[in-house]
PDB file of N, CA and C in Angstrom:
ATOM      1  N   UNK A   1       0.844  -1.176   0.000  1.00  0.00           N
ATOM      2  CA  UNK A   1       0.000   0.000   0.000  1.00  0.00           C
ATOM      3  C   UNK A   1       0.896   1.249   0.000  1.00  0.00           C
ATOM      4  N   UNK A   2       0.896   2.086  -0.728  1.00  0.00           N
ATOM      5  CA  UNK A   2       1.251   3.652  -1.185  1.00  0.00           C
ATOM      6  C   UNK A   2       1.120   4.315   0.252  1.00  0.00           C
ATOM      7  N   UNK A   3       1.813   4.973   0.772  1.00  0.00           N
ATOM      8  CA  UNK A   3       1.691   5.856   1.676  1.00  0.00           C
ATOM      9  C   UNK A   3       0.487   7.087   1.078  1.00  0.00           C
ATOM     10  N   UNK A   4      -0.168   7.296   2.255  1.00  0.00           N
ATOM     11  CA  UNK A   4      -1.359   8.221   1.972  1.00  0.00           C
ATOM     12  C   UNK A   4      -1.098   9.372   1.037  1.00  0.00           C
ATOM     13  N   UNK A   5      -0.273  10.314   1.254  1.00  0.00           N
ATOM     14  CA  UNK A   5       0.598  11.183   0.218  1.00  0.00           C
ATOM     15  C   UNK A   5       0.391  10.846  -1.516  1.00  0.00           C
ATOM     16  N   UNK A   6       1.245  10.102  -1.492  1.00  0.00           N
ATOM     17  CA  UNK A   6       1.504   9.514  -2.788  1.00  0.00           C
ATOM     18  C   UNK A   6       0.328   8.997  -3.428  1.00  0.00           C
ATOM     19  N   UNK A   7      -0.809   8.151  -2.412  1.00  0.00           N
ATOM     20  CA  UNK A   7      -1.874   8.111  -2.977  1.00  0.00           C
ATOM     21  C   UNK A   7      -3.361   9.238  -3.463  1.00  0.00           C
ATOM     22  N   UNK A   8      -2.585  10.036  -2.627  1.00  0.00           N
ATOM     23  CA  UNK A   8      -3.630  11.024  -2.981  1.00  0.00           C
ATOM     24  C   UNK A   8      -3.244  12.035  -4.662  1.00  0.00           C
ATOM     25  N   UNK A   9      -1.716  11.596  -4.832  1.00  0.00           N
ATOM     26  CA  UNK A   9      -1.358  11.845  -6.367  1.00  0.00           C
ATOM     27  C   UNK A   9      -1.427  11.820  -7.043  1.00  0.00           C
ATOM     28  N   UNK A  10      -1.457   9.824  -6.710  1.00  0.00           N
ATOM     29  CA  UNK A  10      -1.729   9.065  -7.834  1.00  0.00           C
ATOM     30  C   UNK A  10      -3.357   9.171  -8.214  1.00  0.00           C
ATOM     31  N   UNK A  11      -4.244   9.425  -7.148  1.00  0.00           N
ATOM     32  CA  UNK A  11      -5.556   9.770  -7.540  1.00  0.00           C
ATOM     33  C   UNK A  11      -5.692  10.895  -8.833  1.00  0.00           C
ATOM     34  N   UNK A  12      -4.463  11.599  -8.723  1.00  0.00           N
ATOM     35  CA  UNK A  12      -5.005  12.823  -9.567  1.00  0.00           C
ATOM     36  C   UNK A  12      -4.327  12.516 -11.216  1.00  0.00           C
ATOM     37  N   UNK A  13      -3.911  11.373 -11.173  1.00  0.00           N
ATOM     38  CA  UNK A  13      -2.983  10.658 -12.531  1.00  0.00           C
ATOM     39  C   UNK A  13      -4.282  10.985 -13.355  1.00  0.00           C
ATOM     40  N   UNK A  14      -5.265  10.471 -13.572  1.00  0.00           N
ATOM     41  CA  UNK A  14      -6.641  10.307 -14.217  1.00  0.00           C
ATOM     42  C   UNK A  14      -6.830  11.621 -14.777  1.00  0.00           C
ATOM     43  N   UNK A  15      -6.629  12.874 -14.212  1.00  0.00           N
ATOM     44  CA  UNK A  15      -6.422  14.029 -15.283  1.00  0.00           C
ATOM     45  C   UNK A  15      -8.102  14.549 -14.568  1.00  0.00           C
ATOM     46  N   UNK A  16      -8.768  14.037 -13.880  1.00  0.00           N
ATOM     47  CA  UNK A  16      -9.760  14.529 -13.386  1.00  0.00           C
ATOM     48  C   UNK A  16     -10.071  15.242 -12.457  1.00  0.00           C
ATOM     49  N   UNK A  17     -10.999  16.625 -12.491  1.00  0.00           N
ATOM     50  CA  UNK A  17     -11.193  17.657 -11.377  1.00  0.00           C
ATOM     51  C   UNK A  17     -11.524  16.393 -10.178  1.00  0.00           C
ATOM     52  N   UNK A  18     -10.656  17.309  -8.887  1.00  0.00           N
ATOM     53  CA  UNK A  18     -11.607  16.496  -7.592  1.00  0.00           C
ATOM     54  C   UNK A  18     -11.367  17.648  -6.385  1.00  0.00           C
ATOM     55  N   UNK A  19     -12.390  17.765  -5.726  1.00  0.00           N
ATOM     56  CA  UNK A  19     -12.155  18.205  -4.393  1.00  0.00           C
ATOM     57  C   UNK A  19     -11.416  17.320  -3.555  1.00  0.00           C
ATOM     58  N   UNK A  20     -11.655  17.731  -2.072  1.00  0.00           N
ATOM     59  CA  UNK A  20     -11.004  16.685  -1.533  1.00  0.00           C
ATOM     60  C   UNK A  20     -11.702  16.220  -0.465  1.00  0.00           C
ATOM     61  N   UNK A  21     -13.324  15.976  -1.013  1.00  0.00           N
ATOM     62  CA  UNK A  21     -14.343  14.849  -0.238  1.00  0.00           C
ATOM     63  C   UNK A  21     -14.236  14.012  -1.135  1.00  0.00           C
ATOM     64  N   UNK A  22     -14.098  14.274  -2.813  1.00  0.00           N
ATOM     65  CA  UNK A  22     -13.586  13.371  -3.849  1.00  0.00           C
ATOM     66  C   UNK A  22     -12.860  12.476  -3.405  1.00  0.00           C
ATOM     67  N   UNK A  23     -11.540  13.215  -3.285  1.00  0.00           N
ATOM     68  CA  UNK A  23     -10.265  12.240  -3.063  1.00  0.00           C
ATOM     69  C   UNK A  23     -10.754  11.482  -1.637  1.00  0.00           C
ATOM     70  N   UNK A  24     -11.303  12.342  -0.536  1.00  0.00           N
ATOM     71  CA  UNK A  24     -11.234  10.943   0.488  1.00  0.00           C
ATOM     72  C   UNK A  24     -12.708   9.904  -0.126  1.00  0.00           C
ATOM     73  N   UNK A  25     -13.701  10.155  -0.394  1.00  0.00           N
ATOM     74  CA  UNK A  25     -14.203   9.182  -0.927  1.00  0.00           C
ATOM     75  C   UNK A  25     -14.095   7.840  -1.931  1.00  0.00           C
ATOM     76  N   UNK A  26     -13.015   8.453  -2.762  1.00  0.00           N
ATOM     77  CA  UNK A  26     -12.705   7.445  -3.473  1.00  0.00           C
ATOM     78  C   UNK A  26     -11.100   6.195  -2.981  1.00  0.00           C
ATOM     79  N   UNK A  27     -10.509   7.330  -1.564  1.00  0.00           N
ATOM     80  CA  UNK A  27      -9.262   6.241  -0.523  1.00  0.00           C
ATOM     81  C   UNK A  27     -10.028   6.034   0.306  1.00  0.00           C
ATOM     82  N   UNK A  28     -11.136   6.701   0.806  1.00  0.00           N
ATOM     83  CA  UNK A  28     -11.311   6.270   2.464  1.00  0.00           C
ATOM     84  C   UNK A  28     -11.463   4.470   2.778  1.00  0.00           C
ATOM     85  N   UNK A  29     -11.803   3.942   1.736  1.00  0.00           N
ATOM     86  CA  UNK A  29     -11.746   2.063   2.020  1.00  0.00           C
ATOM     87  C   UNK A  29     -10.172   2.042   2.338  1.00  0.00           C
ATOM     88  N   UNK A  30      -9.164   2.260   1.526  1.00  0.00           N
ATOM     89  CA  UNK A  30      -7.664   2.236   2.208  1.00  0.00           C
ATOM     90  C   UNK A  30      -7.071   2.800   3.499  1.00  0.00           C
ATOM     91  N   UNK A  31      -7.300   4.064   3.504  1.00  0.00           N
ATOM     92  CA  UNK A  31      -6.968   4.981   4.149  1.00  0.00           C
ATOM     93  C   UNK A  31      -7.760   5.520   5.440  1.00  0.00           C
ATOM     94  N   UNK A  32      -9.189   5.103   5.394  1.00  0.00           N
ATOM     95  CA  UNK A  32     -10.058   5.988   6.182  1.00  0.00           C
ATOM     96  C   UNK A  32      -9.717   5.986   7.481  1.00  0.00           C
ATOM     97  N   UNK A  33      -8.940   4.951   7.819  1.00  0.00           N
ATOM     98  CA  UNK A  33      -8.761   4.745   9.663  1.00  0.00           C
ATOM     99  C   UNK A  33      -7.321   5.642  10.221  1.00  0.00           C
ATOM    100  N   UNK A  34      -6.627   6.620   8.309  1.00  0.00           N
ATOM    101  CA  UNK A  34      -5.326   7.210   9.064  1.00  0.00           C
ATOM    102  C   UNK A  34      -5.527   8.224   9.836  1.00  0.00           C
ATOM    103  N   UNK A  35      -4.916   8.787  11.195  1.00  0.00           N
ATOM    104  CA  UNK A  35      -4.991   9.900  11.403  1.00  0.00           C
ATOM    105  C   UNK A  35      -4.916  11.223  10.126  1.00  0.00           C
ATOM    106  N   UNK A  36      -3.706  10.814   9.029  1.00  0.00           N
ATOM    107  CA  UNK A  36      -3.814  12.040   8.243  1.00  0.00           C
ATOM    108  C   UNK A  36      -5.037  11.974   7.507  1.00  0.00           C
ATOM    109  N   UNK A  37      -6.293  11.376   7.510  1.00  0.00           N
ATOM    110  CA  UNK A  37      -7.368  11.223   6.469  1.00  0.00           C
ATOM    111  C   UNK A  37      -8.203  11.881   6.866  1.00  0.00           C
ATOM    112  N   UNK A  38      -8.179  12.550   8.067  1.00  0.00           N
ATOM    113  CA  UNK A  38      -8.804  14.016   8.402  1.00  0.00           C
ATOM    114  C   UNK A  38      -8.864  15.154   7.715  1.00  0.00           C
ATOM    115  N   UNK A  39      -9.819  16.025   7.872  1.00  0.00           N
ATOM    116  CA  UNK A  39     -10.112  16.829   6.743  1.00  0.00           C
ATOM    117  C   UNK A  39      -9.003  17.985   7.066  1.00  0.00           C
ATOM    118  N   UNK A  40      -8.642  18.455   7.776  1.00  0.00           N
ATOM    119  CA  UNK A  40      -7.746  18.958   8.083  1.00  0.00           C
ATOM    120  C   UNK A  40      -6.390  18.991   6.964  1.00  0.00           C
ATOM    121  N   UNK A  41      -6.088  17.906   7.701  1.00  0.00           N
ATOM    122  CA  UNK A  41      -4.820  17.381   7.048  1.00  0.00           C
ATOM    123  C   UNK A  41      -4.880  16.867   5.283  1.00  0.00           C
ATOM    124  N   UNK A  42      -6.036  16.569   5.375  1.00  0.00           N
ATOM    125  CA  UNK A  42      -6.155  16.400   3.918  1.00  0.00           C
ATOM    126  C   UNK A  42      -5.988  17.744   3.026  1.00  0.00           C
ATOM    127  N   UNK A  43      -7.084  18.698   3.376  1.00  0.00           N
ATOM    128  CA  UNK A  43      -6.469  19.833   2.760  1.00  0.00           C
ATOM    129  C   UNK A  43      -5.178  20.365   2.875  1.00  0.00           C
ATOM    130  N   UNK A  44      -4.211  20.474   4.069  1.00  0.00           N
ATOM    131  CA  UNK A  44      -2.965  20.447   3.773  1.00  0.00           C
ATOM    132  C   UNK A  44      -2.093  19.565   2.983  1.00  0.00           C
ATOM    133  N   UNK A  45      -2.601  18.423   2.326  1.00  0.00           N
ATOM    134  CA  UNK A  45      -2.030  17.619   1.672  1.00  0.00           C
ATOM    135  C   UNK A  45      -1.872  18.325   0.479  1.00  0.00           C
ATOM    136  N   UNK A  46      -3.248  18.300   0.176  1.00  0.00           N
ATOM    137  CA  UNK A  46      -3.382  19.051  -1.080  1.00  0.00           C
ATOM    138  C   UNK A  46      -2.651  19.905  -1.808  1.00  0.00           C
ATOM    139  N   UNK A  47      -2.916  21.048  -0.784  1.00  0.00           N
ATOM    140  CA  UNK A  47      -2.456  22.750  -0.989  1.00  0.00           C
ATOM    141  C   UNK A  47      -0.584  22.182  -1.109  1.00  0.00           C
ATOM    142  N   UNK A  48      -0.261  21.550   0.035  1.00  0.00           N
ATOM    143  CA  UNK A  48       1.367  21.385  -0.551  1.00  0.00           C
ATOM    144  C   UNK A  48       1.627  20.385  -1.369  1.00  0.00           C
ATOM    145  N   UNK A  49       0.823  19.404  -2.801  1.00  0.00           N
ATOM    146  CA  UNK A  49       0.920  19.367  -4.006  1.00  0.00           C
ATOM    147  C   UNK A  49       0.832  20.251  -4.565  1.00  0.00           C
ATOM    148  N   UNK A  50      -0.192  20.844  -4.280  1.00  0.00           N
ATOM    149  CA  UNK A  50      -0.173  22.613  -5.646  1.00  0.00           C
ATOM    150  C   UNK A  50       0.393  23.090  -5.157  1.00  0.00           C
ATOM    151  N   UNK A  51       1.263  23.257  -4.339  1.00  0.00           N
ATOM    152  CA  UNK A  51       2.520  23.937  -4.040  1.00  0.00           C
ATOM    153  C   UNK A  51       3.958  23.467  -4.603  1.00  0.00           C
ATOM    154  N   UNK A  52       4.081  22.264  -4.671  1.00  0.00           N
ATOM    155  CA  UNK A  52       4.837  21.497  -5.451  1.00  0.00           C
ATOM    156  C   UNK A  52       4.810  21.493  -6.899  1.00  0.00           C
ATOM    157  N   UNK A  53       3.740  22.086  -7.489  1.00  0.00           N
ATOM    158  CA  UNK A  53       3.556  22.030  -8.672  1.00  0.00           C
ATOM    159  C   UNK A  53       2.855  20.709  -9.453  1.00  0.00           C
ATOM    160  N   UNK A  54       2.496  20.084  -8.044  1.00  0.00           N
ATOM    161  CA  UNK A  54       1.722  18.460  -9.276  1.00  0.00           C
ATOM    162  C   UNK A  54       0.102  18.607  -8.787  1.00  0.00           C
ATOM    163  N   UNK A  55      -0.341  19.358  -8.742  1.00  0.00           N
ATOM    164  CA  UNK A  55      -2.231  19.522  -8.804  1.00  0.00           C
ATOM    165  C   UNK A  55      -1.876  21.162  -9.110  1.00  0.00           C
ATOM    166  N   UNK A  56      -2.955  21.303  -9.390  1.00  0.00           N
ATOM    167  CA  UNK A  56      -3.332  22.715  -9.398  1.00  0.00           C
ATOM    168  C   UNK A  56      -4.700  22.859  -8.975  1.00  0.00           C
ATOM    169  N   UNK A  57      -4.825  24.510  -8.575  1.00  0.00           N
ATOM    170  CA  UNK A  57      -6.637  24.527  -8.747  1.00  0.00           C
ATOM    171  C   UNK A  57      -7.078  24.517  -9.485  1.00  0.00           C
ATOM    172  N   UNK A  58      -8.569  24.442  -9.303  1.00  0.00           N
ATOM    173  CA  UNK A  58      -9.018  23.871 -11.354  1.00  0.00           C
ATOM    174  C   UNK A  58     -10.018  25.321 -10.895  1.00  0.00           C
ATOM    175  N   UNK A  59     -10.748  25.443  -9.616  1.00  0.00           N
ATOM    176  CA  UNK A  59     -12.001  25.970  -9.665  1.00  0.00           C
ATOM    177  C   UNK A  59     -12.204  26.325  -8.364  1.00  0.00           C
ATOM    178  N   UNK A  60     -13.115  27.365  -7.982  1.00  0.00           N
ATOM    179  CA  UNK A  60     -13.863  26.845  -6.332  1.00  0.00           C
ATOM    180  C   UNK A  60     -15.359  27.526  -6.164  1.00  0.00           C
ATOM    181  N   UNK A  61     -15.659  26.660  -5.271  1.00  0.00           N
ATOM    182  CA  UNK A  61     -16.951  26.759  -5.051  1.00  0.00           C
ATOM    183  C   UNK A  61     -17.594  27.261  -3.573  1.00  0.00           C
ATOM    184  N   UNK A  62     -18.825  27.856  -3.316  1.00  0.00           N
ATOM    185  CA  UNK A  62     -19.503  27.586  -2.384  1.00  0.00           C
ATOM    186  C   UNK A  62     -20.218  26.533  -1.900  1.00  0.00           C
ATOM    187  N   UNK A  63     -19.947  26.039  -0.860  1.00  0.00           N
ATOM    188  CA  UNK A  63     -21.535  24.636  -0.847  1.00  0.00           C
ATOM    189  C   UNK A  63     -22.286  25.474  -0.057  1.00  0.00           C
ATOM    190  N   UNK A  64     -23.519  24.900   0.250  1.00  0.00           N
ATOM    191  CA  UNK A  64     -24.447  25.437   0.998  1.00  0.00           C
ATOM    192  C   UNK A  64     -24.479  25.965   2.230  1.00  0.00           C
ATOM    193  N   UNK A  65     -23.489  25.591   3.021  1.00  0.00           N
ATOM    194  CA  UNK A  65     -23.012  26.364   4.363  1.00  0.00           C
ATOM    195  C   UNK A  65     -22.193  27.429   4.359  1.00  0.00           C
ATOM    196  N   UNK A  66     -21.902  27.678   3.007  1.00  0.00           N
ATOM    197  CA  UNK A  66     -20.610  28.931   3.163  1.00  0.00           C
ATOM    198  C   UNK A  66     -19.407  28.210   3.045  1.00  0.00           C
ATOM    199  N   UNK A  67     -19.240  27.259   2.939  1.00  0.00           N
ATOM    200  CA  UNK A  67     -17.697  26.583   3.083  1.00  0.00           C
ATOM    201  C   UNK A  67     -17.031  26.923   1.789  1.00  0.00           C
ATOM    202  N   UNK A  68     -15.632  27.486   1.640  1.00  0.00           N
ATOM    203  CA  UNK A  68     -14.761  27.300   0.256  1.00  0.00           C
ATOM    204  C   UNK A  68     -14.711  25.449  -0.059  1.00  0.00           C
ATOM    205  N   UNK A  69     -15.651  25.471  -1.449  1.00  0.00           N
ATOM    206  CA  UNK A  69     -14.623  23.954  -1.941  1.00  0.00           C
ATOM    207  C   UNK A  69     -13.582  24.112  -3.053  1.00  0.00           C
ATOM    208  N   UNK A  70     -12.356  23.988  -2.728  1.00  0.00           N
ATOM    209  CA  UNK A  70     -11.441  24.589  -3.752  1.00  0.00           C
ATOM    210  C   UNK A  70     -11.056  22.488  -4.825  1.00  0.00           C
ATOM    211  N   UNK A  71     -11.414  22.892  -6.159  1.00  0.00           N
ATOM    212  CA  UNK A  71     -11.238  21.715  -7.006  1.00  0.00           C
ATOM    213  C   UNK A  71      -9.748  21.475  -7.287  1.00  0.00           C
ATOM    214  N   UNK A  72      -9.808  20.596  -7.930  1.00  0.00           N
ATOM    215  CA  UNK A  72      -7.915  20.639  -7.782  1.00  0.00           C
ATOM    216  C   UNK A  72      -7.999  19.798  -9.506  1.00  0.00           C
ATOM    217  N   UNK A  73      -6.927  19.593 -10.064  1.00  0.00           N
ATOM    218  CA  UNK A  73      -6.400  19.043 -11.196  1.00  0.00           C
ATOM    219  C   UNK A  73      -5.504  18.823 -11.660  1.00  0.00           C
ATOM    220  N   UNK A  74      -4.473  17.557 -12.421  1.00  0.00           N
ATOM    221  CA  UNK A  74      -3.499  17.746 -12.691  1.00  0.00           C
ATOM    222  C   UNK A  74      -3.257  18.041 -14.568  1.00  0.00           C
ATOM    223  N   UNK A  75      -2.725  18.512 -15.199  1.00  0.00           N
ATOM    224  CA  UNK A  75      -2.488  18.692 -16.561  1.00  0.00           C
ATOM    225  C   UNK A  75      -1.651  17.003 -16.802  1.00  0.00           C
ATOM    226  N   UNK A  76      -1.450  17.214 -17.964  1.00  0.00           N
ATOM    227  CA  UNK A  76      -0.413  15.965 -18.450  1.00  0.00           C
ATOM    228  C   UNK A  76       0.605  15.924 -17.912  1.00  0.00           C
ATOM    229  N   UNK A  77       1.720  17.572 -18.175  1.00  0.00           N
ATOM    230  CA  UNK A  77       2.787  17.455 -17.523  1.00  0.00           C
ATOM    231  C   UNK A  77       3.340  16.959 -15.923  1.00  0.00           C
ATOM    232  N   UNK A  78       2.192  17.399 -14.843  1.00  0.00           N
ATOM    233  CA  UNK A  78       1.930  17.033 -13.917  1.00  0.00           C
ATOM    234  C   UNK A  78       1.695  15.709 -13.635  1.00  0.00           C
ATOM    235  N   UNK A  79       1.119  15.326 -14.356  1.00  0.00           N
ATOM    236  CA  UNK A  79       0.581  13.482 -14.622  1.00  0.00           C
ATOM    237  C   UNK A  79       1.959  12.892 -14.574  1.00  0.00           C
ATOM    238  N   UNK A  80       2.446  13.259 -15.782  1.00  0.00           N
ATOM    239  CA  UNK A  80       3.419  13.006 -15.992  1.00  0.00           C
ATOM    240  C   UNK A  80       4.928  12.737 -14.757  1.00  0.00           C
ATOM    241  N   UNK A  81       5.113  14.113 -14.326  1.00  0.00           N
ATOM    242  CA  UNK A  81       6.137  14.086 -12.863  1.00  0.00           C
ATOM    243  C   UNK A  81       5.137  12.956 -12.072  1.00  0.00           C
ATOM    244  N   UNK A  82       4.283  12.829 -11.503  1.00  0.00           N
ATOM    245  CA  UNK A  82       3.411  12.342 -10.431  1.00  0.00           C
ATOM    246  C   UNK A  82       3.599  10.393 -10.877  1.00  0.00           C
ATOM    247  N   UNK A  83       3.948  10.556 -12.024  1.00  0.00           N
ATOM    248  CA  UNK A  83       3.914   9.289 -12.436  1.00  0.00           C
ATOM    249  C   UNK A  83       5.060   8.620 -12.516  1.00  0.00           C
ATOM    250  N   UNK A  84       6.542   9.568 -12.697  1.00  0.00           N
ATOM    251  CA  UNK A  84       7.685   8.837 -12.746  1.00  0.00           C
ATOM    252  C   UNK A  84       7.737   8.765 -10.915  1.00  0.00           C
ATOM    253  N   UNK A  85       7.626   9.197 -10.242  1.00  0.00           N
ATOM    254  CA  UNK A  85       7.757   9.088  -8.357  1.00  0.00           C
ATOM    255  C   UNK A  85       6.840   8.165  -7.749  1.00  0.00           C
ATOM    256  N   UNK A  86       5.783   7.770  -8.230  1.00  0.00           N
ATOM    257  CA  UNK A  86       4.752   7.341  -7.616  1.00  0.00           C
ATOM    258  C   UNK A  86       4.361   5.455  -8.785  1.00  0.00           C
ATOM    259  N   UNK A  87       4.716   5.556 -10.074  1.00  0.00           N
ATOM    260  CA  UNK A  87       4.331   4.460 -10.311  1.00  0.00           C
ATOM    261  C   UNK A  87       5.067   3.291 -10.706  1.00  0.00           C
TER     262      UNK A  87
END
């Protein structure tokens, strides 16, 4: 099993927008019992990939409570780096 990190990368290989109820919905069967799989920490996961340069934001939204949902995405090139480290 991929350390949580790396899997949340490799989620973004697919080239598809995701928030990051996305991303834990589609690890939480792997991952759901880590301490880092908190929402917390998940968004810091995130933000320091698009800080790294392998997601970006795609978009953001309001949901119905007022909350920022910020979307995330990777391009090819990104795919690309995310894929020689991770696969």
């Amino acid at each position: 099993m991929l350390p949580l990190n790396m899997a949340i990368l490799k989620f973004f290989t697919s080239g598809k927008e995701a928030c990051r109820a996305d991303v834990q919905d589609a690890l939480r069967a792997q991952y759901g019992t880590f301490r880092a799989f908190s929402d917390k920490q998940m968004d810091e996961a995130l933000q320091t990939a698009c800080s790294n340069g392998l997601i970006a934001e795609n978009r953001l939204e309001m949901d119905s409570s007022g909350n920022l949902i910020i979307y995330y995405k990777s391009d090819q090139e990104m795919i690309d780096t995310i894929r020689k480290y991770v696969d």
